[in-house]
PDB file of N, CA and C in Angstrom:
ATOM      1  N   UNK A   1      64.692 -67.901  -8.818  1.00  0.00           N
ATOM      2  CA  UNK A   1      65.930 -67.659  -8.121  1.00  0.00           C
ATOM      3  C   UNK A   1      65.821 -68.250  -6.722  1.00  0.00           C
ATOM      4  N   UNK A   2      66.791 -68.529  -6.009  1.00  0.00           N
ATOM      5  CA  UNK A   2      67.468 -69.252  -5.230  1.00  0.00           C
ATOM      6  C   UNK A   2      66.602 -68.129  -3.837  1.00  0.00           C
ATOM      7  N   UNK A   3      66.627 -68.247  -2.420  1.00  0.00           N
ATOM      8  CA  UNK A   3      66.926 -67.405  -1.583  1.00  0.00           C
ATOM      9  C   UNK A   3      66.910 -68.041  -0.433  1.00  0.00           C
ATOM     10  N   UNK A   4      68.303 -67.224   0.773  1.00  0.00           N
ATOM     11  CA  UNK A   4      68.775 -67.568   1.771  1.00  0.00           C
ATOM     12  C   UNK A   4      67.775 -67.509   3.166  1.00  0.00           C
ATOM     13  N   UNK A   5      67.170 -67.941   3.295  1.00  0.00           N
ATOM     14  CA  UNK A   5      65.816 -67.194   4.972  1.00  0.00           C
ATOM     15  C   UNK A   5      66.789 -67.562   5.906  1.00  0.00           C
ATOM     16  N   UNK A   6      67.124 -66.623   6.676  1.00  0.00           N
ATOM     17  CA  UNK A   6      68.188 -67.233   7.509  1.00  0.00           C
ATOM     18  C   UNK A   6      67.651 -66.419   8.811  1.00  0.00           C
ATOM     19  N   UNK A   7      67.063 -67.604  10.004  1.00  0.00           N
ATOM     20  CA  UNK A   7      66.372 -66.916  11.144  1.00  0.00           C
ATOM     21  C   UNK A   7      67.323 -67.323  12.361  1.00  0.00           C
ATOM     22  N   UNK A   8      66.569 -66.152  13.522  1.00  0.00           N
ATOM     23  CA  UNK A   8      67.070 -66.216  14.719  1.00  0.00           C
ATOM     24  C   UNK A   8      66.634 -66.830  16.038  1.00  0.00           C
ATOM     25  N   UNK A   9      66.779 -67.673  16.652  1.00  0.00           N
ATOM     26  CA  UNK A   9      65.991 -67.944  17.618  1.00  0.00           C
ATOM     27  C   UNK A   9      65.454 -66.568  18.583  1.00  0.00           C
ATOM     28  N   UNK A  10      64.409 -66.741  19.467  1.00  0.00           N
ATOM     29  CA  UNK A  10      64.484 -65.752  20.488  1.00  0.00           C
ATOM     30  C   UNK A  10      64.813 -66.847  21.736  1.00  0.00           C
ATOM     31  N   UNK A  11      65.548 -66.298  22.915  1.00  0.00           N
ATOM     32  CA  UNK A  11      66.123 -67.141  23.587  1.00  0.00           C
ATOM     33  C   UNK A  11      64.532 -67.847  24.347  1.00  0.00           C
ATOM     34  N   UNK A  12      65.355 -69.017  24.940  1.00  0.00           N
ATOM     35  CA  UNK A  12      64.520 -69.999  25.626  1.00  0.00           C
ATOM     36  C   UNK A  12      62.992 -70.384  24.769  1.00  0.00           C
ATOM     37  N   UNK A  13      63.422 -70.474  23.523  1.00  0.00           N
ATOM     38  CA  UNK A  13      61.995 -70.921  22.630  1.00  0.00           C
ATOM     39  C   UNK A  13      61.987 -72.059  22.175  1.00  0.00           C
ATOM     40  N   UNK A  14      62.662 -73.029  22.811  1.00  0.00           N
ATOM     41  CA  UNK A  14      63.003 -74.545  22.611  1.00  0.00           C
ATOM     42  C   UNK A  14      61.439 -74.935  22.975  1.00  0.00           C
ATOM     43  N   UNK A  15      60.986 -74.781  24.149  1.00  0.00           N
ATOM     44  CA  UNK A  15      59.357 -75.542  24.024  1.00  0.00           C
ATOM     45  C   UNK A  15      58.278 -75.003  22.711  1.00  0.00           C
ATOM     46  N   UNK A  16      58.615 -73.743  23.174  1.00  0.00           N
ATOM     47  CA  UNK A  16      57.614 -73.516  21.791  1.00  0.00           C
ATOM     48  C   UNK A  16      58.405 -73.886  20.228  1.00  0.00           C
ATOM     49  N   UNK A  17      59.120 -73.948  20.025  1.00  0.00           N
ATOM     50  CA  UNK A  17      59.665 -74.617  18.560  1.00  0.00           C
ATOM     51  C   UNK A  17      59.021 -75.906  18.322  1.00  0.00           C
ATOM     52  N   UNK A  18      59.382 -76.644  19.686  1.00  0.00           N
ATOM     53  CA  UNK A  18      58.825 -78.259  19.486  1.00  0.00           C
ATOM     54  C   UNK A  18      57.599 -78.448  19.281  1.00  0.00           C
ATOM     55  N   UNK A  19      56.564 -77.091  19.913  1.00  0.00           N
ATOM     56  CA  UNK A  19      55.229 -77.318  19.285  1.00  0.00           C
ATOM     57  C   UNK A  19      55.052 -77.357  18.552  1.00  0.00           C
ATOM     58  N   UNK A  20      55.424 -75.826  17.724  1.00  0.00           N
ATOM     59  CA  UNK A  20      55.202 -75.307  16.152  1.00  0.00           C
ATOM     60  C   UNK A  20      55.511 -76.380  15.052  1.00  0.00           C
ATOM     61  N   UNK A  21      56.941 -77.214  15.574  1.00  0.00           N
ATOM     62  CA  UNK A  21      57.442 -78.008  14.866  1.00  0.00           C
ATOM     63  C   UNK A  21      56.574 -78.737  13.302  1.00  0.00           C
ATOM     64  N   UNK A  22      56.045 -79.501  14.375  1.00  0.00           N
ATOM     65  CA  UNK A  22      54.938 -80.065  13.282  1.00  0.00           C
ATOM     66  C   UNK A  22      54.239 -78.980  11.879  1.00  0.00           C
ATOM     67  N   UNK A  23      53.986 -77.794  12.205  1.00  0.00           N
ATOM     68  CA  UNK A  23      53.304 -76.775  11.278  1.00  0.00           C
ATOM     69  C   UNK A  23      54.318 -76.248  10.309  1.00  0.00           C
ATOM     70  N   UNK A  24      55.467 -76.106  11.057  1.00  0.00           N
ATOM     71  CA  UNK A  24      56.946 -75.800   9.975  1.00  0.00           C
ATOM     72  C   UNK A  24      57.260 -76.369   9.217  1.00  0.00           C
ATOM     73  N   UNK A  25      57.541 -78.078   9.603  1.00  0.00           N
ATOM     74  CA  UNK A  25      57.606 -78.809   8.618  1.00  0.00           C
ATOM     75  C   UNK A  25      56.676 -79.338   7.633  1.00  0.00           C
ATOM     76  N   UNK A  26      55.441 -79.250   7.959  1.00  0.00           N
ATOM     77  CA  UNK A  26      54.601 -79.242   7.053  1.00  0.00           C
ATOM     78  C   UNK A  26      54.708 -78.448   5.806  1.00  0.00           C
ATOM     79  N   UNK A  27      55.593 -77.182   5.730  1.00  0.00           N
ATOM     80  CA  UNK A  27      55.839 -76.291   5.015  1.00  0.00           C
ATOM     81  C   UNK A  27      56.810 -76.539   4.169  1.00  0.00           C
ATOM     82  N   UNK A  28      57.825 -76.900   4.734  1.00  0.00           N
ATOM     83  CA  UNK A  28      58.967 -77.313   4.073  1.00  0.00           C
ATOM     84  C   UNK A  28      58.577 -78.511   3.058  1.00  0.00           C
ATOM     85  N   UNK A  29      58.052 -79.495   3.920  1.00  0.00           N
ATOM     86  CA  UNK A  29      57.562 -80.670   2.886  1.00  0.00           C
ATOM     87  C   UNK A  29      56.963 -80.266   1.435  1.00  0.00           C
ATOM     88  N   UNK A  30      56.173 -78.893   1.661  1.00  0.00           N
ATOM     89  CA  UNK A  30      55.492 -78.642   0.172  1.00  0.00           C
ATOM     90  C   UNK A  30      56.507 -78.168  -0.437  1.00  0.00           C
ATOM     91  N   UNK A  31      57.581 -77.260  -0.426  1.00  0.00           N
ATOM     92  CA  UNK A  31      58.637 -77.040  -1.176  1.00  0.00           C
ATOM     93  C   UNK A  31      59.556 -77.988  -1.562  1.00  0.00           C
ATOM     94  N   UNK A  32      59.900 -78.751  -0.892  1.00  0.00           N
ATOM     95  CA  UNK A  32      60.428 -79.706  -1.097  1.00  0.00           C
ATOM     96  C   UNK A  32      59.676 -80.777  -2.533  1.00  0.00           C
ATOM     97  N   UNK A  33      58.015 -81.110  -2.215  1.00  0.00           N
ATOM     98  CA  UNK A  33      57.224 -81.540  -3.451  1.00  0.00           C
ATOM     99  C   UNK A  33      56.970 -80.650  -4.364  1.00  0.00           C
ATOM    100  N   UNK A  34      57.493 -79.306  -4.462  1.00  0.00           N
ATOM    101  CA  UNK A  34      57.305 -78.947  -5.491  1.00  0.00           C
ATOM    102  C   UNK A  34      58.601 -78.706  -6.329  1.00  0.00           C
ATOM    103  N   UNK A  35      59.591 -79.476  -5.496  1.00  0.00           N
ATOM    104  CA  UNK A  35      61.231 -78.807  -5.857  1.00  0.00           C
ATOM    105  C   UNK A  35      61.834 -77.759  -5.902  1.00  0.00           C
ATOM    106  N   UNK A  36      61.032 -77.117  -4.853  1.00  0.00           N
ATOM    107  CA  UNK A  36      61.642 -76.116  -4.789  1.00  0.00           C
ATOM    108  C   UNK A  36      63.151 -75.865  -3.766  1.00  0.00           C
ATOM    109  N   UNK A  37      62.783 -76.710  -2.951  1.00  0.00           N
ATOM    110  CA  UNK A  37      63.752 -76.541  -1.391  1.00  0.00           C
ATOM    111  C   UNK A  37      64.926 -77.031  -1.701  1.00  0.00           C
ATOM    112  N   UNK A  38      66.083 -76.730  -1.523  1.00  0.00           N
ATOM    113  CA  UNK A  38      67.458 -76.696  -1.891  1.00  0.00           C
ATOM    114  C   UNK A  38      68.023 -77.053  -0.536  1.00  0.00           C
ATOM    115  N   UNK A  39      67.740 -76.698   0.509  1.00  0.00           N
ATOM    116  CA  UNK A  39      68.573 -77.143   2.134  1.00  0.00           C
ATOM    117  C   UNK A  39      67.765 -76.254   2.756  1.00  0.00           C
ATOM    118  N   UNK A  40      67.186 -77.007   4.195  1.00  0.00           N
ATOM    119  CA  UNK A  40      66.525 -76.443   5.199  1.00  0.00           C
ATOM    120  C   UNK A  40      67.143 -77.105   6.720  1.00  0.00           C
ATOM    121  N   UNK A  41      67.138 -76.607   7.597  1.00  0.00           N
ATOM    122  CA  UNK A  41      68.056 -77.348   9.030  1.00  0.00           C
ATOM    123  C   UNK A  41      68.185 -76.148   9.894  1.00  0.00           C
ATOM    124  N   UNK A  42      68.073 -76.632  11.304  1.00  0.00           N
ATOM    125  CA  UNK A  42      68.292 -75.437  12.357  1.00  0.00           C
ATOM    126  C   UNK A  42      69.606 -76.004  13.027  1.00  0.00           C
ATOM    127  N   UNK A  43      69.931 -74.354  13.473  1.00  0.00           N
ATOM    128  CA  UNK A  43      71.745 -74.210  13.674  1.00  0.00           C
ATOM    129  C   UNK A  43      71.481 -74.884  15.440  1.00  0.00           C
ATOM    130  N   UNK A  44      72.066 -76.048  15.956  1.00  0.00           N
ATOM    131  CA  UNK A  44      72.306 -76.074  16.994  1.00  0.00           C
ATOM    132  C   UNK A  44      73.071 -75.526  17.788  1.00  0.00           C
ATOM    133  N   UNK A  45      72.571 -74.614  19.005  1.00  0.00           N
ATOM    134  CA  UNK A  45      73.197 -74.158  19.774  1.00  0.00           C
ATOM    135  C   UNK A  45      74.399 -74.278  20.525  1.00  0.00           C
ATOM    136  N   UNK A  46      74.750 -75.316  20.799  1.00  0.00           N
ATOM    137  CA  UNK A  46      75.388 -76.471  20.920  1.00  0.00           C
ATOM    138  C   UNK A  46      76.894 -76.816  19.814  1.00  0.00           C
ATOM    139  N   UNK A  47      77.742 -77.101  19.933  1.00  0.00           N
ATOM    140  CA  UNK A  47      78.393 -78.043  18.793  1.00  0.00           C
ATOM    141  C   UNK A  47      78.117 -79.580  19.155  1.00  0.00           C
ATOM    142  N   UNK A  48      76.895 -79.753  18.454  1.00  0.00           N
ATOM    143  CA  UNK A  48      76.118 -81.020  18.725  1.00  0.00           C
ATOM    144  C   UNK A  48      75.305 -81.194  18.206  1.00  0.00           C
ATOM    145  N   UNK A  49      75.282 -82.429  16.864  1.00  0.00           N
ATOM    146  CA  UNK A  49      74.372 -82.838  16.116  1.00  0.00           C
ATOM    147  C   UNK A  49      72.446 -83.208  16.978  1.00  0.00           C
ATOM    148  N   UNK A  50      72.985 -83.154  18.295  1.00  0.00           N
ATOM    149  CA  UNK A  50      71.948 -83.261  19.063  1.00  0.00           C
ATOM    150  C   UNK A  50      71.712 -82.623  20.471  1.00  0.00           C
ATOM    151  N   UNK A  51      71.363 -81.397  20.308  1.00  0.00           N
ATOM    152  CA  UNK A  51      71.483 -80.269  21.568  1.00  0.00           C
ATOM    153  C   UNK A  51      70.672 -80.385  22.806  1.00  0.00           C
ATOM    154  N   UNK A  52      69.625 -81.323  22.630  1.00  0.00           N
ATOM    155  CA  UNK A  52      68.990 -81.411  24.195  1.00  0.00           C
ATOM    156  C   UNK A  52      68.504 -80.364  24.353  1.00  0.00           C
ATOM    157  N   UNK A  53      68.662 -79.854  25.686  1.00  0.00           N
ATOM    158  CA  UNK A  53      67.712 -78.811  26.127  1.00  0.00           C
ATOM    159  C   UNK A  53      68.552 -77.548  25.828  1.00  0.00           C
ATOM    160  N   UNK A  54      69.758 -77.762  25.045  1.00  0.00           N
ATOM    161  CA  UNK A  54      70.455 -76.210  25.018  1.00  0.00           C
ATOM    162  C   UNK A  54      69.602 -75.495  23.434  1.00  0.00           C
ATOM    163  N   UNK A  55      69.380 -76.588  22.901  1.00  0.00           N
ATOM    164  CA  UNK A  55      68.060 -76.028  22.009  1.00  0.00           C
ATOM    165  C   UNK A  55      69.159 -75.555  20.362  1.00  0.00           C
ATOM    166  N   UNK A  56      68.427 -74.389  20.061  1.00  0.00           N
ATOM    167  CA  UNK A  56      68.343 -74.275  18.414  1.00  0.00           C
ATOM    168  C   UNK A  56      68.795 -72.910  18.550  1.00  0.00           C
ATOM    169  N   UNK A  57      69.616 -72.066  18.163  1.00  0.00           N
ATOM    170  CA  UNK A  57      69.924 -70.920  17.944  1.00  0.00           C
ATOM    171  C   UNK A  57      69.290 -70.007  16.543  1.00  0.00           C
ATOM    172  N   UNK A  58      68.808 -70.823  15.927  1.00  0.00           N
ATOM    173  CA  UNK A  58      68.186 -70.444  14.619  1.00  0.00           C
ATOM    174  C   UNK A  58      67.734 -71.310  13.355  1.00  0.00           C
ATOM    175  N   UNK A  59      67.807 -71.169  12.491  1.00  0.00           N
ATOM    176  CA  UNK A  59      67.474 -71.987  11.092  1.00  0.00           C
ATOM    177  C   UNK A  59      68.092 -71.454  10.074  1.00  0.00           C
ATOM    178  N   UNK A  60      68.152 -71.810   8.364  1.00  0.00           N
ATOM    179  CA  UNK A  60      68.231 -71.812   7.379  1.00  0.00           C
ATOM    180  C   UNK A  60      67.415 -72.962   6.698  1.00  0.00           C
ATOM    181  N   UNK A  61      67.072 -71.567   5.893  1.00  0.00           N
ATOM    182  CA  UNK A  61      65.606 -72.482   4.415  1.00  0.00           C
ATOM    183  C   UNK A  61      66.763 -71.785   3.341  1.00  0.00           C
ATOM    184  N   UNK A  62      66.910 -72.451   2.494  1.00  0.00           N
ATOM    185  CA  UNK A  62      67.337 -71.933   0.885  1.00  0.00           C
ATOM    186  C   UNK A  62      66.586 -72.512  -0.071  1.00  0.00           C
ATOM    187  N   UNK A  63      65.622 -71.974  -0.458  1.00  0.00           N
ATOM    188  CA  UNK A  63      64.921 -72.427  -1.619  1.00  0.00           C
ATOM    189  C   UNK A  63      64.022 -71.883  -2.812  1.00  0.00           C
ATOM    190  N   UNK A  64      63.577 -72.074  -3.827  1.00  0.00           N
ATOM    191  CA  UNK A  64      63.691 -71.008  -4.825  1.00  0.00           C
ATOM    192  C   UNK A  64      62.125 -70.402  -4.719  1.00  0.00           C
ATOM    193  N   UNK A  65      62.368 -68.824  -5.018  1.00  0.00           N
ATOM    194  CA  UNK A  65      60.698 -68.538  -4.921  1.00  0.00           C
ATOM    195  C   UNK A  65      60.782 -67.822  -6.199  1.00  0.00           C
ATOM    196  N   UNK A  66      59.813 -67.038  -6.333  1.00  0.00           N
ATOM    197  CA  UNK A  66      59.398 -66.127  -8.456  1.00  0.00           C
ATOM    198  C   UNK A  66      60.593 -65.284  -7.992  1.00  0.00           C
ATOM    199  N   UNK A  67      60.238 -64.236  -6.640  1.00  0.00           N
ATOM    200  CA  UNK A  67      61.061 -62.543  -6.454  1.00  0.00           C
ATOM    201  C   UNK A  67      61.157 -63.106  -4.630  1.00  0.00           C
ATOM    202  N   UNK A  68      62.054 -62.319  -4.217  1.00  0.00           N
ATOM    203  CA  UNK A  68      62.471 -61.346  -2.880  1.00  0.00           C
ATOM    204  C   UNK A  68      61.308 -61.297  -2.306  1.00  0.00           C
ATOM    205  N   UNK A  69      60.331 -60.560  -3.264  1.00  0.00           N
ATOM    206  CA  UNK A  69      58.915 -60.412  -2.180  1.00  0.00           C
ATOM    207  C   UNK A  69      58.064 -61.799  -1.846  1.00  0.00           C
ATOM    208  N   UNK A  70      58.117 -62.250  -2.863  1.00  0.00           N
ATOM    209  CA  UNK A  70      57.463 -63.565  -2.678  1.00  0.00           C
ATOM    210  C   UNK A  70      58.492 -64.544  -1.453  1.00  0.00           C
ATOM    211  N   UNK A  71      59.318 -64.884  -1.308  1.00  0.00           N
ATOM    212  CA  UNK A  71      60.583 -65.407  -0.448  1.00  0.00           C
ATOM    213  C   UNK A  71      60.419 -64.477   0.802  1.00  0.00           C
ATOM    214  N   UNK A  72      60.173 -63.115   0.876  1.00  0.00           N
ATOM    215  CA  UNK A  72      59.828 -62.695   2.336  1.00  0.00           C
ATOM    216  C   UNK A  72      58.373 -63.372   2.539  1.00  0.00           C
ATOM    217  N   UNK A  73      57.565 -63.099   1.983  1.00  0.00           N
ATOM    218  CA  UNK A  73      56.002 -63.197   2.262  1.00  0.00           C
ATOM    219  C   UNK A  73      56.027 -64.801   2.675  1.00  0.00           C
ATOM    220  N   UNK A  74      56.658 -65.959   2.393  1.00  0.00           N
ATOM    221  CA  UNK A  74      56.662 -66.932   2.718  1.00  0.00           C
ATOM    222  C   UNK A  74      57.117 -67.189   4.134  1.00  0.00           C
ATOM    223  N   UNK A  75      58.513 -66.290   3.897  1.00  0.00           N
ATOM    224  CA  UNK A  75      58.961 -66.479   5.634  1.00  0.00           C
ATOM    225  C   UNK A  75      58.305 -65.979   6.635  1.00  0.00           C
ATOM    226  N   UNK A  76      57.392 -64.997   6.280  1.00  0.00           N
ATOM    227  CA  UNK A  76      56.807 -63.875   7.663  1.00  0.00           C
ATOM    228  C   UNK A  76      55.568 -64.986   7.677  1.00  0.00           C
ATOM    229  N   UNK A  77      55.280 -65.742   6.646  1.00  0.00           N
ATOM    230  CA  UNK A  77      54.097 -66.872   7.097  1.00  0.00           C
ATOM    231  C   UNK A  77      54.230 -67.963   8.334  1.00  0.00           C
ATOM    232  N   UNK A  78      55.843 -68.243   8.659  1.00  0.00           N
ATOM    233  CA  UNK A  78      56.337 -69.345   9.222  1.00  0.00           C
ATOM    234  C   UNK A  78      55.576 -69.628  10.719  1.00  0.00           C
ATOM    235  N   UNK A  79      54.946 -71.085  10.811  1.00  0.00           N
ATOM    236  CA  UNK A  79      54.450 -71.188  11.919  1.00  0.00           C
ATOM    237  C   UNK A  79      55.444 -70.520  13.373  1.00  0.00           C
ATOM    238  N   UNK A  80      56.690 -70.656  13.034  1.00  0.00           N
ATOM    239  CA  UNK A  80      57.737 -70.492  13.931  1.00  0.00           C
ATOM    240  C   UNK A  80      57.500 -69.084  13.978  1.00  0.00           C
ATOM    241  N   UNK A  81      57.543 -68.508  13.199  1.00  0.00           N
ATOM    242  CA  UNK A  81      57.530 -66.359  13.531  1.00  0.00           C
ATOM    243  C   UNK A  81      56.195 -66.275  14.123  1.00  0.00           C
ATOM    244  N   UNK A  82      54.899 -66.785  13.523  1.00  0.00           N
ATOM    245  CA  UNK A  82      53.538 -66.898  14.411  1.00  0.00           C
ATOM    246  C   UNK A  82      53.528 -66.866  15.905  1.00  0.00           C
ATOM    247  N   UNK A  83      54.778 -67.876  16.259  1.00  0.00           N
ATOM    248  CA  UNK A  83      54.801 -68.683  17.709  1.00  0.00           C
ATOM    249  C   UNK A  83      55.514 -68.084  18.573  1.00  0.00           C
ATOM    250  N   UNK A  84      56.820 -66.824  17.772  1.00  0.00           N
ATOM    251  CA  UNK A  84      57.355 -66.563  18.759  1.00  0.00           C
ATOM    252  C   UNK A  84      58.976 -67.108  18.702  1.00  0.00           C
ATOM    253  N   UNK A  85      58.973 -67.859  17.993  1.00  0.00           N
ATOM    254  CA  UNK A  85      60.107 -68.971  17.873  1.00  0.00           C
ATOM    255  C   UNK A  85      61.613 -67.942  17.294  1.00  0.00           C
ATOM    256  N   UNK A  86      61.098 -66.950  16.388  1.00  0.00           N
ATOM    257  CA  UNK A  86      62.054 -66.381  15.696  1.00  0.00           C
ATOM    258  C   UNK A  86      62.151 -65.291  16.050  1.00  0.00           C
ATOM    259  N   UNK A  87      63.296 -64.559  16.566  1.00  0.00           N
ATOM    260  CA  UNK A  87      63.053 -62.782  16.950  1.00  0.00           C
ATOM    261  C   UNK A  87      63.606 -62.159  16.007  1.00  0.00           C
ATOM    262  N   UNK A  88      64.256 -62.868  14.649  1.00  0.00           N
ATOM    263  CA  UNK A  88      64.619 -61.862  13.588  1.00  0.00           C
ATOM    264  C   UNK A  88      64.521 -62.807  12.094  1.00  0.00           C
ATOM    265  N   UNK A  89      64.416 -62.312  11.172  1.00  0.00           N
ATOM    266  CA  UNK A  89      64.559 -63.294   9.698  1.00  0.00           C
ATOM    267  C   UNK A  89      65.016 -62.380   8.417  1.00  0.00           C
ATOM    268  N   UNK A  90      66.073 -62.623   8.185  1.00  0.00           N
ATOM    269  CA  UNK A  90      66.675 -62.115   7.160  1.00  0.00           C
ATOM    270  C   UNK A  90      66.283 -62.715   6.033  1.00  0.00           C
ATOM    271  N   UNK A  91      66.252 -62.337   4.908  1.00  0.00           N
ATOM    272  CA  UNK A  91      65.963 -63.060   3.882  1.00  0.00           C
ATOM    273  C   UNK A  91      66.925 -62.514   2.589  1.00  0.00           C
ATOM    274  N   UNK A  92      67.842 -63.446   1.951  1.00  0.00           N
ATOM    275  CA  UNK A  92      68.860 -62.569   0.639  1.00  0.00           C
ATOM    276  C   UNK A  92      68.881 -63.817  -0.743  1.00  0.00           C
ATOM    277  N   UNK A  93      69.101 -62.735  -1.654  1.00  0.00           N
ATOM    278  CA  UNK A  93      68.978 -64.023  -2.540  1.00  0.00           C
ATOM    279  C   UNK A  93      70.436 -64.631  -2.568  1.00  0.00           C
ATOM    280  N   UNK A  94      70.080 -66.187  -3.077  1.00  0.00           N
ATOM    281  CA  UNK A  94      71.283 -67.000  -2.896  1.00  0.00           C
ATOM    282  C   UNK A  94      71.659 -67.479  -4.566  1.00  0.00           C
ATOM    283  N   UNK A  95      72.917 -67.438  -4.491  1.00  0.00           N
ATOM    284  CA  UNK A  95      73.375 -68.109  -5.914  1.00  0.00           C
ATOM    285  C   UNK A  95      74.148 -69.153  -5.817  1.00  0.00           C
ATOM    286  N   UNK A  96      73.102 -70.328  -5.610  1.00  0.00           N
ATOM    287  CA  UNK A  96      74.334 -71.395  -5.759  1.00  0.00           C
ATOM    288  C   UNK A  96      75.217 -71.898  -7.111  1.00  0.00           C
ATOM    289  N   UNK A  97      76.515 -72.082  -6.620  1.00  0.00           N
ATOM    290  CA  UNK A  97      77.893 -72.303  -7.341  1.00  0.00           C
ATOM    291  C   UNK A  97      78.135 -74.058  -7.180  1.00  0.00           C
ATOM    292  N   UNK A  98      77.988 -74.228  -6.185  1.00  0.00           N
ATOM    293  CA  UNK A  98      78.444 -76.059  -5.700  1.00  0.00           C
ATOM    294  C   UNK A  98      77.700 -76.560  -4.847  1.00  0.00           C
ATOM    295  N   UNK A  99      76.899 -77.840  -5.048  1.00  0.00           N
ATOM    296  CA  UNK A  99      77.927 -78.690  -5.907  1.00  0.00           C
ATOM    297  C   UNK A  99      77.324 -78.943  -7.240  1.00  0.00           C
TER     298      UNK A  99
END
């Protein structure tokens, strides 16, 4: 099944994101090779495909894990929650319909 990780920035964590960066995506890349990853992207703060220093307000991962528990246990792994980057992470399952 499908599930939504849908995180929060904590404010002013634009430097530390850009560190972590590299370790996050490293993550994504394996879901992605294993087909699992369905859409991953952080929400700019901004209405701006490119926010500068106003930074990232959060993220979304949708991608498929076995259960719920397994799909939390992945997100509470995230270099970004390690770093500080995230002050909240929801996690729900998703049913995609389209396209």
């Amino acid at each position: 099944m499908y599930y939504a990780i849908i995180s929060e920035d904590a404010p002013n964590s634009l430097a530390t994101r850009l560190q972590a960066r590299p370790a996050h995506l490293a993550r994504l890349e394996a879901l992605k090779a294993d087909g699992r990853l369905f859409v991953a992207g952080p929400h700019p703060a901004i209405d701006s495909p490119d926010p500068g220093e106003a930074g990232f307000s959060g993220s979304l991962v949708i991608a498929e894990f076995e259960s719920l528990e397994q799909a939390r246990a992945w997100a509470d792994a995230d270099p970004y929650v390690a770093a500080g980057v995230y002050q909240s992470v929801t996690v729900k399952p998703y049913k995609i319909v389209l396209p």
